[in-house]
Protein backbone atom coordinates (compact mmCIF):
# COMPACT_ATOMS: atom_id res chain seq x y z
CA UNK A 1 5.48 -83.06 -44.10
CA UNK A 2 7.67 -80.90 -46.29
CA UNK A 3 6.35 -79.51 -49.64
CA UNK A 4 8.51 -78.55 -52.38
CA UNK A 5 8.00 -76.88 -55.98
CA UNK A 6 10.54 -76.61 -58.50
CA UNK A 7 10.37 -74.77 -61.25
CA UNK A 8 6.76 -74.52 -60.76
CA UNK A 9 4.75 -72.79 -63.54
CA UNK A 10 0.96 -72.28 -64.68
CA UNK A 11 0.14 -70.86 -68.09
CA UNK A 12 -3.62 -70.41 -69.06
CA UNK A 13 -3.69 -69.54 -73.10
CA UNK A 14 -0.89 -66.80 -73.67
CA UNK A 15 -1.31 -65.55 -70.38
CA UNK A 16 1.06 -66.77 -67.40
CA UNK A 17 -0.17 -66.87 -63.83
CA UNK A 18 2.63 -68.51 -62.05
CA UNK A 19 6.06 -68.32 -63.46
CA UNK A 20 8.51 -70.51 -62.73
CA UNK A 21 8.62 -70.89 -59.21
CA UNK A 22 10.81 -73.16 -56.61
CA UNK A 23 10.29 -72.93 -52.82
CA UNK A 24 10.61 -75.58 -49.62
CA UNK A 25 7.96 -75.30 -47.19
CA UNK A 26 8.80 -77.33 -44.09
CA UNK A 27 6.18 -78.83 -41.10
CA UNK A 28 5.05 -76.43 -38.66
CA UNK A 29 6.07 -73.35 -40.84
CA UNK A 30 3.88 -70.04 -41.20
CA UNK A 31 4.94 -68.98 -44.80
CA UNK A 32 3.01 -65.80 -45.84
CA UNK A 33 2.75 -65.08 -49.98
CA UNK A 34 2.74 -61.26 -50.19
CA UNK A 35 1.77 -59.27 -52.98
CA UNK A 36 -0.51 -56.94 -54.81
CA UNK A 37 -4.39 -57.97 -56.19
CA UNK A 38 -3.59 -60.27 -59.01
CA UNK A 39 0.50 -60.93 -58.59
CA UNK A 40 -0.67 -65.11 -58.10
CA UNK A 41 -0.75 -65.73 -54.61
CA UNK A 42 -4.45 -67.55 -54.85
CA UNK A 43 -3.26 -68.86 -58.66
CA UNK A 44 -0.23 -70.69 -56.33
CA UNK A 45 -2.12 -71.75 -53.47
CA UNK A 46 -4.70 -73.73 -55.49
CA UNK A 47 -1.15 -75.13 -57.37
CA UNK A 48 -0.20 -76.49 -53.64
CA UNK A 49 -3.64 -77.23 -53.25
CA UNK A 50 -4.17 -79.74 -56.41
CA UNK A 51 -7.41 -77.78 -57.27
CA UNK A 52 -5.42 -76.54 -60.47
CA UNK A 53 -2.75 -78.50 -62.23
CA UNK A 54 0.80 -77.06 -63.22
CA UNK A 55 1.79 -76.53 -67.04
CA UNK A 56 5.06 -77.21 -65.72
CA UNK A 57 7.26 -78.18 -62.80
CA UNK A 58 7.07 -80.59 -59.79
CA UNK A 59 5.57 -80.37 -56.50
CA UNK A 60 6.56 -83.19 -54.02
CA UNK A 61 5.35 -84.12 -50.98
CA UNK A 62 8.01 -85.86 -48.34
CA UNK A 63 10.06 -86.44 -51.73
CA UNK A 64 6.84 -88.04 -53.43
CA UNK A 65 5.60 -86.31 -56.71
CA UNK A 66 2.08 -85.51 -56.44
CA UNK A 67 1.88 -82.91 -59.45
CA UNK A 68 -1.06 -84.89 -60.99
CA UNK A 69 -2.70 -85.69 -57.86
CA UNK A 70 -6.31 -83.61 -57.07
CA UNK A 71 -7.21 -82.31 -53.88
CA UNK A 72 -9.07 -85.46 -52.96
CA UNK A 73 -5.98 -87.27 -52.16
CA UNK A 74 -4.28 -84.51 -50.30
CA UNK A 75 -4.28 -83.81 -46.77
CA UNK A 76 -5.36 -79.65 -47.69
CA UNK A 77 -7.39 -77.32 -45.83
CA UNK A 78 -8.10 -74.05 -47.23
CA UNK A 79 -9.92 -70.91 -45.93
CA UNK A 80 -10.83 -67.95 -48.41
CA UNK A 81 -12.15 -64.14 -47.50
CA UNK A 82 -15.52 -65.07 -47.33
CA UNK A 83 -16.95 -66.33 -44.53
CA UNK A 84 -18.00 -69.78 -45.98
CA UNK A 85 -20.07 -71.38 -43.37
CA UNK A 86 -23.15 -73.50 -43.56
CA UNK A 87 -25.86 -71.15 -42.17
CA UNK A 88 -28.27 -73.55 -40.98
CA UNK A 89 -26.06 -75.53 -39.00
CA UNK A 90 -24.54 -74.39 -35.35
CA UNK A 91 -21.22 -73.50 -34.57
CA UNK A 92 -20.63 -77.17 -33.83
CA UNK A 93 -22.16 -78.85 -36.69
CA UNK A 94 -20.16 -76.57 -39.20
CA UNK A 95 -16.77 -77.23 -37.76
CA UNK A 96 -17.61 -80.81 -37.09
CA UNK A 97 -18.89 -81.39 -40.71
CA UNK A 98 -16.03 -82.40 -42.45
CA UNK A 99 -15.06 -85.02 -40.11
CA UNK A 100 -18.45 -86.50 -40.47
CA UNK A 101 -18.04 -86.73 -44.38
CA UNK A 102 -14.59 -88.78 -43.01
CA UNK A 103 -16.94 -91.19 -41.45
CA UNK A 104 -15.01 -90.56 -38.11
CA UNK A 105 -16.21 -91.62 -34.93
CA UNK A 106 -18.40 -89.67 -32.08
CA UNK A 107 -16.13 -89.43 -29.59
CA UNK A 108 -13.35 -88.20 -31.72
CA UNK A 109 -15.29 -85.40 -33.37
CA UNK A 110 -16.03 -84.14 -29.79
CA UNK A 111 -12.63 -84.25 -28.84
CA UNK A 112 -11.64 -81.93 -32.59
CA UNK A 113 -14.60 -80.04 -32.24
CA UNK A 114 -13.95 -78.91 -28.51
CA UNK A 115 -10.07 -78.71 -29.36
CA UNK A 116 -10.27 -76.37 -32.32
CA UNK A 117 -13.02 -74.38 -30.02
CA UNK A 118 -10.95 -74.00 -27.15
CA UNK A 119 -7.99 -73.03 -29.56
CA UNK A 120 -10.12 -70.14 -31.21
CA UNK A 121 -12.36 -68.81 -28.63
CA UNK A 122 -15.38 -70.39 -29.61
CA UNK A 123 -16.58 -72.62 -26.76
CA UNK A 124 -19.66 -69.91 -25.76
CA UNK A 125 -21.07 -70.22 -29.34
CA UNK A 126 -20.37 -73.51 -30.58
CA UNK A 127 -24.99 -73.47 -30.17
CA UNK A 128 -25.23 -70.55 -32.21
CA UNK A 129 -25.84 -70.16 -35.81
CA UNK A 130 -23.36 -68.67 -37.91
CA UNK A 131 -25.90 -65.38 -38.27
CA UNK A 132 -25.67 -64.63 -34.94
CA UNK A 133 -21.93 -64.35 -34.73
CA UNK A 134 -19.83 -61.07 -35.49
CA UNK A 135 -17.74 -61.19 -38.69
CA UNK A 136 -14.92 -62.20 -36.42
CA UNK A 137 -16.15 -64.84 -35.15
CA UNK A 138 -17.66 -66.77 -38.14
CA UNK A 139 -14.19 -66.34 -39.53
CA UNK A 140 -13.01 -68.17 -37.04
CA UNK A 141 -15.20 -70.87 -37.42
CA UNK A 142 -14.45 -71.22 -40.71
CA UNK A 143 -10.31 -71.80 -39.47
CA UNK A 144 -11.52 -73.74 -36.85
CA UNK A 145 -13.36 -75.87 -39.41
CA UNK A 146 -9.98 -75.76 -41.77
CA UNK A 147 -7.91 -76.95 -38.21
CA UNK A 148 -10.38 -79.87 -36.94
CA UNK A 149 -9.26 -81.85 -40.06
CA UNK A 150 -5.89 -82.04 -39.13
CA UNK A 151 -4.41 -81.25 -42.39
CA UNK A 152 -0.62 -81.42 -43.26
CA UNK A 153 -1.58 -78.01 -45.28
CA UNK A 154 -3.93 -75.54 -44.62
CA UNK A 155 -4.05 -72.43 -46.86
CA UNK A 156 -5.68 -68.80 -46.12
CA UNK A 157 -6.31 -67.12 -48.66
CA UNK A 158 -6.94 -63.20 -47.67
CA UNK A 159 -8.64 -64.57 -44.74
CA UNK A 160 -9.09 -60.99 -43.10
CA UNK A 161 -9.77 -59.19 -45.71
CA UNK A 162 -13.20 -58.19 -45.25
CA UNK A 163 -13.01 -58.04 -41.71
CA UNK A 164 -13.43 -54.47 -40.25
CA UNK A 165 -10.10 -52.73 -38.70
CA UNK A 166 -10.74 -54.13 -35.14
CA UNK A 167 -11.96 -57.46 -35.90
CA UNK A 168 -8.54 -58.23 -38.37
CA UNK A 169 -6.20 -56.41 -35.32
CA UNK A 170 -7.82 -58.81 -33.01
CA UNK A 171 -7.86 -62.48 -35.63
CA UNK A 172 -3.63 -61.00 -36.91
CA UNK A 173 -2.97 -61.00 -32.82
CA UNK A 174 -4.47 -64.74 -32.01
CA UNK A 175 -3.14 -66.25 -35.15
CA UNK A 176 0.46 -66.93 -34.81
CA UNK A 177 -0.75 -68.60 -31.59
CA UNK A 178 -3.22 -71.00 -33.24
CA UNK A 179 -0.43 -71.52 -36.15
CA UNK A 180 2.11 -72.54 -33.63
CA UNK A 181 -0.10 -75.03 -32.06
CA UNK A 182 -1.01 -76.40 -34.91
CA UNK A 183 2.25 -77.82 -36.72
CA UNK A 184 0.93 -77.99 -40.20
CA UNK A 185 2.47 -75.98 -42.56
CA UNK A 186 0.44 -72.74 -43.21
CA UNK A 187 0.06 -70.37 -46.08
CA UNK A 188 -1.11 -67.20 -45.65
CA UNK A 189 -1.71 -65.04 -48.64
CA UNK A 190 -2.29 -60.79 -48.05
CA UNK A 191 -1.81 -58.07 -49.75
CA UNK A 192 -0.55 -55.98 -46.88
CA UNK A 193 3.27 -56.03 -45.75
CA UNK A 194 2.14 -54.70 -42.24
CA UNK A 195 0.12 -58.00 -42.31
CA UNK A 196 3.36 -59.87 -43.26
CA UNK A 197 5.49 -58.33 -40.56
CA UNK A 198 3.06 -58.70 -37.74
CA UNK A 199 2.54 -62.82 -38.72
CA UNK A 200 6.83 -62.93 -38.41
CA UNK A 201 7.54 -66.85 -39.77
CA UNK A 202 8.58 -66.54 -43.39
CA UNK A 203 7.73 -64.28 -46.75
CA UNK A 204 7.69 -65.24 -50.40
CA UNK A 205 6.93 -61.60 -52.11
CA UNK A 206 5.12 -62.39 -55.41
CA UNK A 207 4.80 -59.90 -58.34
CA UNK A 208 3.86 -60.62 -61.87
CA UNK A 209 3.60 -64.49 -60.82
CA UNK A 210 6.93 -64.35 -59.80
CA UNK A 211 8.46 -65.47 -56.24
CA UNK A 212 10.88 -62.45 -56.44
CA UNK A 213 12.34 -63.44 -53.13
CA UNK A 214 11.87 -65.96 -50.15
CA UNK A 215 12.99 -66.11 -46.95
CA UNK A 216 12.80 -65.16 -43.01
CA UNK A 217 9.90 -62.30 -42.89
CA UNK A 218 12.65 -59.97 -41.33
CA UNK A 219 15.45 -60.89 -43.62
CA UNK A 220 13.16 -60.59 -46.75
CA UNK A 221 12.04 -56.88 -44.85
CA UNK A 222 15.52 -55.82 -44.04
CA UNK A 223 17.46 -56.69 -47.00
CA UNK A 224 15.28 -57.13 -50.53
CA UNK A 225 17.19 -58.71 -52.90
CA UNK A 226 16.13 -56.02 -55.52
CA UNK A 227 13.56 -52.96 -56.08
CA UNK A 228 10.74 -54.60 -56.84
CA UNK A 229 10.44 -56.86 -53.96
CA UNK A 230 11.78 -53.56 -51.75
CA UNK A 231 8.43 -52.29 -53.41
CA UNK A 232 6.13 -55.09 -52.72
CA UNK A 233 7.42 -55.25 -49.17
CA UNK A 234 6.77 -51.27 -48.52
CA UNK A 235 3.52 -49.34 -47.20
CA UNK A 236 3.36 -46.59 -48.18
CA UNK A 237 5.17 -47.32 -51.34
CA UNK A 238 8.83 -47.26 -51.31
CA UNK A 239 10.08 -43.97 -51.76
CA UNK A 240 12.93 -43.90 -54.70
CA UNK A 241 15.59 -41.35 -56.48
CA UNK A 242 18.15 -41.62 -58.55
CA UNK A 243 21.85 -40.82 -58.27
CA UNK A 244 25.07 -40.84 -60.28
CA UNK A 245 28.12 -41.33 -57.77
CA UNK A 246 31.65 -40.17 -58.74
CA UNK A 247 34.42 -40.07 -56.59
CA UNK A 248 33.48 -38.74 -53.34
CA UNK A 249 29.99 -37.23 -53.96
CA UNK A 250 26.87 -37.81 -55.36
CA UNK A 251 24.30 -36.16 -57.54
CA UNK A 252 20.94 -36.37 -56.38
CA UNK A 253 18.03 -36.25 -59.04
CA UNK A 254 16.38 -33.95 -56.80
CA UNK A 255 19.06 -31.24 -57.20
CA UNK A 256 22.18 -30.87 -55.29
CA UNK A 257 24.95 -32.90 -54.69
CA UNK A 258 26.05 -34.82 -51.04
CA UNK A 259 29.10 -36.44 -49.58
CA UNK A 260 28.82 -40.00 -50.91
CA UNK A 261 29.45 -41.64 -46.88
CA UNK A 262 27.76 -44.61 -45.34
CA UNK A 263 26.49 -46.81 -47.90
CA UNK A 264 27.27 -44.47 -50.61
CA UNK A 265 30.97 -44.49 -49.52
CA UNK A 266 30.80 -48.63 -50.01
CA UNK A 267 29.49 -48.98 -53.84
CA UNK A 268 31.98 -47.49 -57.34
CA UNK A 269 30.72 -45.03 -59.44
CA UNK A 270 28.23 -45.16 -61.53
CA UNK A 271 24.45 -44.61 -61.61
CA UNK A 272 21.84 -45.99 -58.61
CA UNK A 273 18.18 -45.94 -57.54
CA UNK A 274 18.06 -44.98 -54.24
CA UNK A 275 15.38 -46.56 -52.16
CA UNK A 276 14.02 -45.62 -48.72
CA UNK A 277 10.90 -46.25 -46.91
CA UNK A 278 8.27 -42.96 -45.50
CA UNK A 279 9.61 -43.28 -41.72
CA UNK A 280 12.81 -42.29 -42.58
CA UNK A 281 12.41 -39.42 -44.18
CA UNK A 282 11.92 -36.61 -41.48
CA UNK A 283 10.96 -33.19 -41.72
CA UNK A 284 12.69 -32.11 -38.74
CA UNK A 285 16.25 -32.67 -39.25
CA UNK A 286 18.38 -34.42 -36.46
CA UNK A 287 21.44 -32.93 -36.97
CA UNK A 288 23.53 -35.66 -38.56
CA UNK A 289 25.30 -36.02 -41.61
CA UNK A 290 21.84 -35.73 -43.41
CA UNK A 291 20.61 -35.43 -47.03
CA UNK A 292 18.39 -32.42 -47.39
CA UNK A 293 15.97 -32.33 -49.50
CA UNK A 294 14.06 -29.18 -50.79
CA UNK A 295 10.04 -29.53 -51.29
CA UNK A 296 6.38 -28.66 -50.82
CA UNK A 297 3.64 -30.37 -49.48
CA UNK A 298 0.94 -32.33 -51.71
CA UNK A 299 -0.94 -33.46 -48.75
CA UNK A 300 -1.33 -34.17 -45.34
CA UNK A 301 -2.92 -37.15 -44.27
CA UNK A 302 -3.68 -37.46 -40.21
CA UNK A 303 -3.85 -41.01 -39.12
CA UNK A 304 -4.12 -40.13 -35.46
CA UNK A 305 -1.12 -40.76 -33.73
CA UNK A 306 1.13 -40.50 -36.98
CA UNK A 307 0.49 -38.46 -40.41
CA UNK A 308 1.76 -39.40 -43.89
CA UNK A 309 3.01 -35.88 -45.36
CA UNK A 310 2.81 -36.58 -48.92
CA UNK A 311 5.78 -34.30 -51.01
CA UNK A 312 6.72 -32.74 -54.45
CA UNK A 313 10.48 -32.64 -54.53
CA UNK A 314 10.82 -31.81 -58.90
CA UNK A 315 9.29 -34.81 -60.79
CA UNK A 316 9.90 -36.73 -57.30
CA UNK A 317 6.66 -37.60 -55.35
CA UNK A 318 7.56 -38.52 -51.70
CA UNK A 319 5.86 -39.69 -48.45
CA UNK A 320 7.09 -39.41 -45.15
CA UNK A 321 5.54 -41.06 -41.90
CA UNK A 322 5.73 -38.66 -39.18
CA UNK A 323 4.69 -38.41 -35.22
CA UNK A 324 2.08 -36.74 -33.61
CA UNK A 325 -0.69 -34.52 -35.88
CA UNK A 326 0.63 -32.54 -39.16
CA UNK A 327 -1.45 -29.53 -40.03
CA UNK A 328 0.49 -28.77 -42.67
CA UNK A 329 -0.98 -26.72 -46.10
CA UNK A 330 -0.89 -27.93 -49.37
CA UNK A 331 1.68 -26.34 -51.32
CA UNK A 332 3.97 -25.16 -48.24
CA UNK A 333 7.52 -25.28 -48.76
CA UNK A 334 9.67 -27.54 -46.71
CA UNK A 335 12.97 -29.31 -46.20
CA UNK A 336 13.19 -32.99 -45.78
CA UNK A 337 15.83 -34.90 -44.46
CA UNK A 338 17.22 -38.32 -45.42
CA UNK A 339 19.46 -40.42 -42.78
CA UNK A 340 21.86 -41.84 -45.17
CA UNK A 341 22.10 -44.80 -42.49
CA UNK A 342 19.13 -45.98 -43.54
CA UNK A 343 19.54 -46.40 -47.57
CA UNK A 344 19.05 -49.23 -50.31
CA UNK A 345 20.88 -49.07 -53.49
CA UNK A 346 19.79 -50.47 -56.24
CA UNK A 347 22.00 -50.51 -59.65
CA UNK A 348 20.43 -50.58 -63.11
CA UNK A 349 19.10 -53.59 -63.67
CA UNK A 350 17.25 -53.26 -60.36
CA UNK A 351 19.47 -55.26 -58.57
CA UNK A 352 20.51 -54.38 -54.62
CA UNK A 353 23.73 -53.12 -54.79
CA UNK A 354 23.96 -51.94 -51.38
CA UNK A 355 22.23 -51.79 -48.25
CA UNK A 356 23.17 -49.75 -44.98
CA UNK A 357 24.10 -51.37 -42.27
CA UNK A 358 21.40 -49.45 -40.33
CA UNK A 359 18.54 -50.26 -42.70
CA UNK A 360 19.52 -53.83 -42.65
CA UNK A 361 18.87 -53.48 -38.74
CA UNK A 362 15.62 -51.77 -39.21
C-alpha cells in the first residue's frame, strides 16, 4: 500500500487545521509527524484516517482516490494516549475483539492473538484484566489490538504520552522492532524530537498545520530546510543570534565581531540568523577557532549525568547542554564558546542559507 496526499487541506469555519499538505507514505514505512500541542498532527491523522473529511485536496490509496471514503472502508488502525481497553474483558478477549466483529474464524484469531502477543511481550497476561496490568503493558495491548487486524495503516497518536519516564524508555526501545515486523505503514505522532530521533524511519515536522519539511529522520535533523522546522526539531529550543557579515568578519548581536570562516566564510554579505542547538555551546572552551561569547548564568538545571546551564548574553537567552553536574550560581559571569563547525544560517525570510559541514554530520 502506498498513501499519498496532495495538496491536502482542512478548514473548520475561519480557522485552518491542516494547510495544504502533500506527502508519499510507502508500505512498511515508520513516518513520525513531529510537532508542538496543537500544530495538526492528530487533525492529519484522522485526514489519513477518513474519520474527518478534507476541505480540499486528494488522498489516494495505491493510485485510487478515497478522499470521500469513511473509515469503514479503510484498512486503519489507530491507537491514541489513553489506554483504551475494554476493562472487563482479558488480555485476550480485548486484542481478539476486533477480529470477532470481522466474523473471522477460531483458529485464525488464535493464531493473531498469540502472534501480536508474542510480538509485544504479552503471552504471561493475555488471562489478566486490563486493571491488573502496569500502564505499560495495557498500552501495549491496546497496539497489539491495533496490529492483530492487520491493517495497511495503523496510526499512534501520542501513544506514550502518559506513560511514566521508564515505561515510554522501555515501549520507544521495542517499537521500531514491532514496526519492522509489521510492514504496514505507521504514523507516529509526538511532540518530542528526542522521540523522533530515537524511532529513526522518517519525519514530517508540522507547525501551524503546515508540513514544513519531510524526509529521512536524520536528514530532516541534520539539515532543516529553514528556522522554524530547525525549531520544531530542537530540545531544548534552538538557540539563535543574529549577524550582519561583511567582507571577512562578522558582527555578532551579542557584541563583538569574529572572523567570518567555516560556514560563515561560504555565504555573501548581508544579514543572518544564526542557529545552533544547547550541546554545542560549551563553557569550557576547546581551543579552536571559537566564538566567545560573554554572559551570566540564569539557571542551572542538573539532569544527572548532564545539566542545561541556562544564559543571559544582552537581550540573548541561551541554553547549553553540558557533562557531568553544574553547580553554578545564578547571576555568575561566564564565557561561552560557539564551534563555528557546527552552525545553521538562516537568511531573512527564514530560509537555510547555510549549514556547516560539521552540523550536517551531527
Amino acid at each position: 500500500m502506498t498513501l499519498v496526499l496532495e495538496g491536502v487541506s482542512k478548514k473548520v469555519g475561519a480557522s485552518v487545521h491542516i494547510d495544504d499538505v502533500s506527502m508519499t507514505l510507502e508500505r512498511g514505512s515508520l513516518n513520525v509527524l513531529l510537532g508542538a500541542t496543537l500544530a495538526g498532527k492528530t487533525s492529519l491523522m484522522r485526514l489519513m484516517a477518513g474519520l474527518d473529511a478534507p476541505s480540499g485536496g486528494r488522498i489516494l490509496v495505491d493510485g485510487r482516490d478515497v478522499t470521500g471514503w469513511p473509515v469503514q472502508r479503510r484498512s486503519v488502525a489507530m491507537v491514541y494516549q489513553q489506554f483504551i481497553n475494554y476493562p472487563s474483558l482479558s488480555v485476550y478477549e480485548n486484542i481478539a475483539s476486533p477480529l470477532r466483529v470481522a466474523g473471522l474464524p477460531a483458529s485464525e484469531i488464535e493464531t493473531r492473538v498469540q502472534d501480536a502477543a508474542r510480538l509485544l511481550k504479552l503471552e504471561p497476561y493475555l488471562d489478566r484484566k486490563p486493571l491488573n496490568l502496569s500502564g505499560g503493558q495495557q498500552q501495549r495491548t491496546a497496539i497489539a489490538r491495533a496490529l492483530v487486524k492487520r491493517a495497511d495503516l495503523v496510526l499512534l497518536d501520542e501513544p506514550l504520552a502518559n506513560l511514566d519516564y521508564k515505561l515510554r524508555e522501555e515501549l520507544r526501545e521495542e517499537l521500531p522492532r514491532v514496526f519492522a515486523a509489521s510492514g504496514a505503514i505507521f504514523v507516529y505522532a509526538t511532540t518530542e524530537p528526542s522521540e523522533a530521533l530515537l524511532l529513526g524511519g522518517n519525519t514530517a515536522t508540522l507547525f501551524e498545520g503546515r508540513v514544513t519539511q519531510f524526509g529521512t529522520t536524520p536528514q530532516v535533523y541534520r539539515k532543516p530546510q529553514d528556522l522554524v522546522t530547525a525549531r520544531v526539531f530542537s530540545d531544548p529550543p534552538l538557540n539563535t543570534l543574529t549577524i550582519r557579515k561583511s567582507g571577512g568578519s562578522a558582527t555578532l548581536s551579542t557584541g563583538g565581531q569574529v572572523l567570518a570562516t567555516d560556514v560563515l566564510a561560504t555565504v555573501p554579505d548581508g544579514d543572518y540568523t544564526v542557529g545552533f542547538r544547547a550541546h554545542h555551546l560549551s563553557l569550557v572552551s576547546s581551543g579552536g577557532d571559537e566564538i566567545t561569547i560573554p554572559a551570566s548564568v540564569s539557571v542551572a538545571e542538573i539532569t544527572g549525568s548532564e545539566s542545561y546551564v541556562h544564559l543571559d548574553a544582552g537581550e540573548h537567552r541561551f541554553v547549553s547542554l553540558v557533562p557531568g553536574v553544574q553547580r553554578l550560581e545564578p547571576g555568575l559571569s561566564i564565557t561561552a564558546y560557539l564551534d563555528p563547525r557546527h552552525l545553521f544560517l538562516f537568511d531573512p525570510t527564514g530560509r537555510l542559507a547555510a549549514a556547516s559541514t560539521a552540523q550536517k554530520a551531527a
